[in-house]
N, C-alpha and C. Protein backbone atom coordinates (compact mmCIF):
# COMPACT_ATOMS: atom_id res chain seq x y z
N UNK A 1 49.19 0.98 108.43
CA UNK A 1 49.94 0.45 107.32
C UNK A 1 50.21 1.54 106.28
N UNK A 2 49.98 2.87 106.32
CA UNK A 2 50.02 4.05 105.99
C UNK A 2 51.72 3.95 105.31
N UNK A 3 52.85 3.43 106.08
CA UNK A 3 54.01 3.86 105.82
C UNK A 3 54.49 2.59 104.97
N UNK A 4 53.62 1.41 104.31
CA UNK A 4 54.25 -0.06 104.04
C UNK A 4 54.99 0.35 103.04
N UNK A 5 55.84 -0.39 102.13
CA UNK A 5 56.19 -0.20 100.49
C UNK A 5 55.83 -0.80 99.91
N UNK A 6 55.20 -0.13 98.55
CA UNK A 6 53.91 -0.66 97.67
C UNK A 6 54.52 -1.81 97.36
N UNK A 7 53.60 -2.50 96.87
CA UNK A 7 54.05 -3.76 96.34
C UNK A 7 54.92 -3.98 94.63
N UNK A 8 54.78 -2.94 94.04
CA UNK A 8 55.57 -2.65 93.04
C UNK A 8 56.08 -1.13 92.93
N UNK A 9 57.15 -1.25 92.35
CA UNK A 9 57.30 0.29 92.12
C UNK A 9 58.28 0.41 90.53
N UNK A 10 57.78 1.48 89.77
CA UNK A 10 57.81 2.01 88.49
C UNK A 10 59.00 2.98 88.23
N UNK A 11 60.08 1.93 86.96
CA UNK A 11 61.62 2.30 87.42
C UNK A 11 61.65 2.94 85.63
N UNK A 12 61.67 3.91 85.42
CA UNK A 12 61.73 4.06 83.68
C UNK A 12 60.84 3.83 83.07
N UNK A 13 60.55 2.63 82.29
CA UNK A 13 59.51 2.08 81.08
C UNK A 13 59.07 0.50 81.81
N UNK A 14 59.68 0.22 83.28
CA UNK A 14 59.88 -1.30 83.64
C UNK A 14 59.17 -0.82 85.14
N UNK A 15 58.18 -2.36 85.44
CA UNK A 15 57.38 -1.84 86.75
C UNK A 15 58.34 -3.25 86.88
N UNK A 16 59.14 -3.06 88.24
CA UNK A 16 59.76 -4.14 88.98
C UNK A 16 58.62 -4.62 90.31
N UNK A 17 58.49 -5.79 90.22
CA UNK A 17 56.74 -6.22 91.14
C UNK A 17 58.20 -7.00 92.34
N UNK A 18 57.68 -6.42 93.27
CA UNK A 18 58.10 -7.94 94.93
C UNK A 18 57.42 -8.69 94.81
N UNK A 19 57.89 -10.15 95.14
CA UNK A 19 57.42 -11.40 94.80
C UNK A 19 57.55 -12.22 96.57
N UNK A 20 57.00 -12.75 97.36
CA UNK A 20 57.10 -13.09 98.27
C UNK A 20 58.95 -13.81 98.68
N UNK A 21 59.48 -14.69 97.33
CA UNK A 21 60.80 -14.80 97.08
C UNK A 21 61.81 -13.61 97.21
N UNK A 22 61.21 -12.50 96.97
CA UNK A 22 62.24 -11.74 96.91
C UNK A 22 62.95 -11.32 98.28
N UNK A 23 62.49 -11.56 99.06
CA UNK A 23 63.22 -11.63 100.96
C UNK A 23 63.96 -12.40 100.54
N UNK A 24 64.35 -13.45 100.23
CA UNK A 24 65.13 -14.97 100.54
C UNK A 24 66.57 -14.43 99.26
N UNK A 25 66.36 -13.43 98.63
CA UNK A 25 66.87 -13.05 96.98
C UNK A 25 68.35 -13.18 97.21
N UNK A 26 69.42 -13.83 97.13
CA UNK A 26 71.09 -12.74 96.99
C UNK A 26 70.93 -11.75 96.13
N UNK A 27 72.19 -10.96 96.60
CA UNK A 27 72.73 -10.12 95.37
C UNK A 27 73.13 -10.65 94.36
N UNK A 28 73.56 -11.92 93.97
CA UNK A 28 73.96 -12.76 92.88
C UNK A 28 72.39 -13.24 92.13
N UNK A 29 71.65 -13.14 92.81
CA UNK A 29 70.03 -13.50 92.47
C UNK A 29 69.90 -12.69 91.37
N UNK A 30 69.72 -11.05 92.49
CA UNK A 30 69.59 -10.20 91.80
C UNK A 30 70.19 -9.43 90.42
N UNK A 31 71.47 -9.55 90.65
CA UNK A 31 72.28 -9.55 88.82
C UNK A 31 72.09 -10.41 87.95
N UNK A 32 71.73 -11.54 88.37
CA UNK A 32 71.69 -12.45 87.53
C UNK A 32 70.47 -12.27 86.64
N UNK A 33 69.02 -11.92 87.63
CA UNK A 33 68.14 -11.20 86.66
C UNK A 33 68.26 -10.15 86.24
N UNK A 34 68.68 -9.17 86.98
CA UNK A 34 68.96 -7.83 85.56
C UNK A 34 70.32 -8.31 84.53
N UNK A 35 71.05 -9.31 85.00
CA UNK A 35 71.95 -9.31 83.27
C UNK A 35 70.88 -10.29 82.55
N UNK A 36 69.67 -11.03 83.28
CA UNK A 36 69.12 -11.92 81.95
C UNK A 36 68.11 -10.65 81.04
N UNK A 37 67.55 -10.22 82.31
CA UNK A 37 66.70 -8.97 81.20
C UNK A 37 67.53 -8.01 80.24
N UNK A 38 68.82 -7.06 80.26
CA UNK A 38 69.42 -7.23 79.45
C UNK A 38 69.85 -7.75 78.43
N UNK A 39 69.86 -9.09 78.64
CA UNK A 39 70.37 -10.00 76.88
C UNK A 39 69.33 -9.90 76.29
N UNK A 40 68.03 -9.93 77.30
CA UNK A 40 66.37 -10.02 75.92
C UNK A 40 66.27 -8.70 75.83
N UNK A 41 66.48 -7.85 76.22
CA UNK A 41 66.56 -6.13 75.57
C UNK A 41 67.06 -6.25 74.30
N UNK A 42 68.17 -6.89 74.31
CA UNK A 42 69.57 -6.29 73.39
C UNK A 42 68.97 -7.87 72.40
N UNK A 43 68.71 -8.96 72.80
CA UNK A 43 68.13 -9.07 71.56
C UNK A 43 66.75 -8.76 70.82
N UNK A 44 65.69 -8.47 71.17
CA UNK A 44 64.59 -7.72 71.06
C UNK A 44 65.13 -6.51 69.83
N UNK A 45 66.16 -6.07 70.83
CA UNK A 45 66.78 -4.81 69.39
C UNK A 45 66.87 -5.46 68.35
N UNK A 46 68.12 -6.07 68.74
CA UNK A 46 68.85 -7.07 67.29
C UNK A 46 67.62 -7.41 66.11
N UNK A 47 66.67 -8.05 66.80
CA UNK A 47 65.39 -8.58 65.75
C UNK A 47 64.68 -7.19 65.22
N UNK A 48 64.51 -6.00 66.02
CA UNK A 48 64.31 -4.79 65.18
C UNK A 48 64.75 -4.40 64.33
N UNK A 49 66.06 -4.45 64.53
CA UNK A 49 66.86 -4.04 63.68
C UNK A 49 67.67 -4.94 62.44
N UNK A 50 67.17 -6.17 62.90
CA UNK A 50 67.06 -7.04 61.78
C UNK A 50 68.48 -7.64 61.39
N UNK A 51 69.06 -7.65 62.37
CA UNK A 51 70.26 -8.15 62.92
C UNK A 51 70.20 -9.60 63.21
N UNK A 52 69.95 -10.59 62.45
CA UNK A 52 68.98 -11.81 62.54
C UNK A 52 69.87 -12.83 61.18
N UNK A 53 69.76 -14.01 61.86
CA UNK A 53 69.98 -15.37 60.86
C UNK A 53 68.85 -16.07 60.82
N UNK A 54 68.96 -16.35 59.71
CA UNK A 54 67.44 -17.68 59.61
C UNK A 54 68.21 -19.23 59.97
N UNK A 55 67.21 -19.56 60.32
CA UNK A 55 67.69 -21.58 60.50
C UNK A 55 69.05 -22.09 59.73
N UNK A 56 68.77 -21.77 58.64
CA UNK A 56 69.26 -22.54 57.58
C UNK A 56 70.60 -21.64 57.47
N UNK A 57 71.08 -20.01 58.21
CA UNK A 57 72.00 -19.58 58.02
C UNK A 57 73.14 -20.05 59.78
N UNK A 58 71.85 -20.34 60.49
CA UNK A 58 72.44 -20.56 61.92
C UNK A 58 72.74 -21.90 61.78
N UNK A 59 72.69 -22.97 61.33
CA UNK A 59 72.93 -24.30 60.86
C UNK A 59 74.33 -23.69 60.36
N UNK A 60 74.23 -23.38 59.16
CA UNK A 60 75.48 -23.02 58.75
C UNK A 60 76.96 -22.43 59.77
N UNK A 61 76.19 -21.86 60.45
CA UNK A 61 77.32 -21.61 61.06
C UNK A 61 77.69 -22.05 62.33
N UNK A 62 77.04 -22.71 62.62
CA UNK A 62 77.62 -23.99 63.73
C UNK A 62 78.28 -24.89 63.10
N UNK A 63 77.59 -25.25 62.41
CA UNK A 63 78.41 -26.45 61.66
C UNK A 63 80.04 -26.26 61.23
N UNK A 64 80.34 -24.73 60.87
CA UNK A 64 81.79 -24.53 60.27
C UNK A 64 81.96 -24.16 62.12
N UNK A 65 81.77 -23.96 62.91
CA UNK A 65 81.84 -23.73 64.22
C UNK A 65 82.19 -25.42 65.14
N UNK A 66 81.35 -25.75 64.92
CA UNK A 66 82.00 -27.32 65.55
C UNK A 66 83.28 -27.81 65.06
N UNK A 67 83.24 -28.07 63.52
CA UNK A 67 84.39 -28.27 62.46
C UNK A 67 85.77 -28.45 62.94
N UNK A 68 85.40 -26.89 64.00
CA UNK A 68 87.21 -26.24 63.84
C UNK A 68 87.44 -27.04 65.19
C-alpha cells in the first residue's frame, strides 16, 4: 500500500480531506463546493474589514427592497 493517496492532501492555507462520498462526487458537486467556500472567504473578509450592516440597517433595506 506503499503507492495509495493519502487521505488528505495540503493545497495553500486549506487541507482538502477525501470523504468516502467523494467517488460518487460530479464535477458540478465539485464547483459547487469550491464556489460555496469562496462566498465564506469573501465574506469572512467583508466582516474584517467591516464591510457589515447591523439588523436594524439590513431590515431597512429589504424593506425599501421589497417596496419596489
Amino acid at each position: 500500500m506503499a503507492n495509495a493517496t493519502p487521505p488528505h492532501t495540503q493545497t495553500g492555507s486549506r487541507k482538502v480531506t477525501a470523504s468516502p462520498a467523494a467517488d460518487n462526487s460530479t464535477l458540478e458537486d465539485i464547483q459547487y463546493h469550491l464556489y460555496v467556500l469562496e462566498k465564506i472567504k469573501r465574506g469572512r473578509a467583508d466582516v474584517e474589514e467591516g464591510r457589515v450592516y447591523t439588523h436594524a440597517e439590513a431590515k431597512q433595506r429589504l424593506r425599501r427592497w421589497l417596496q419596489e
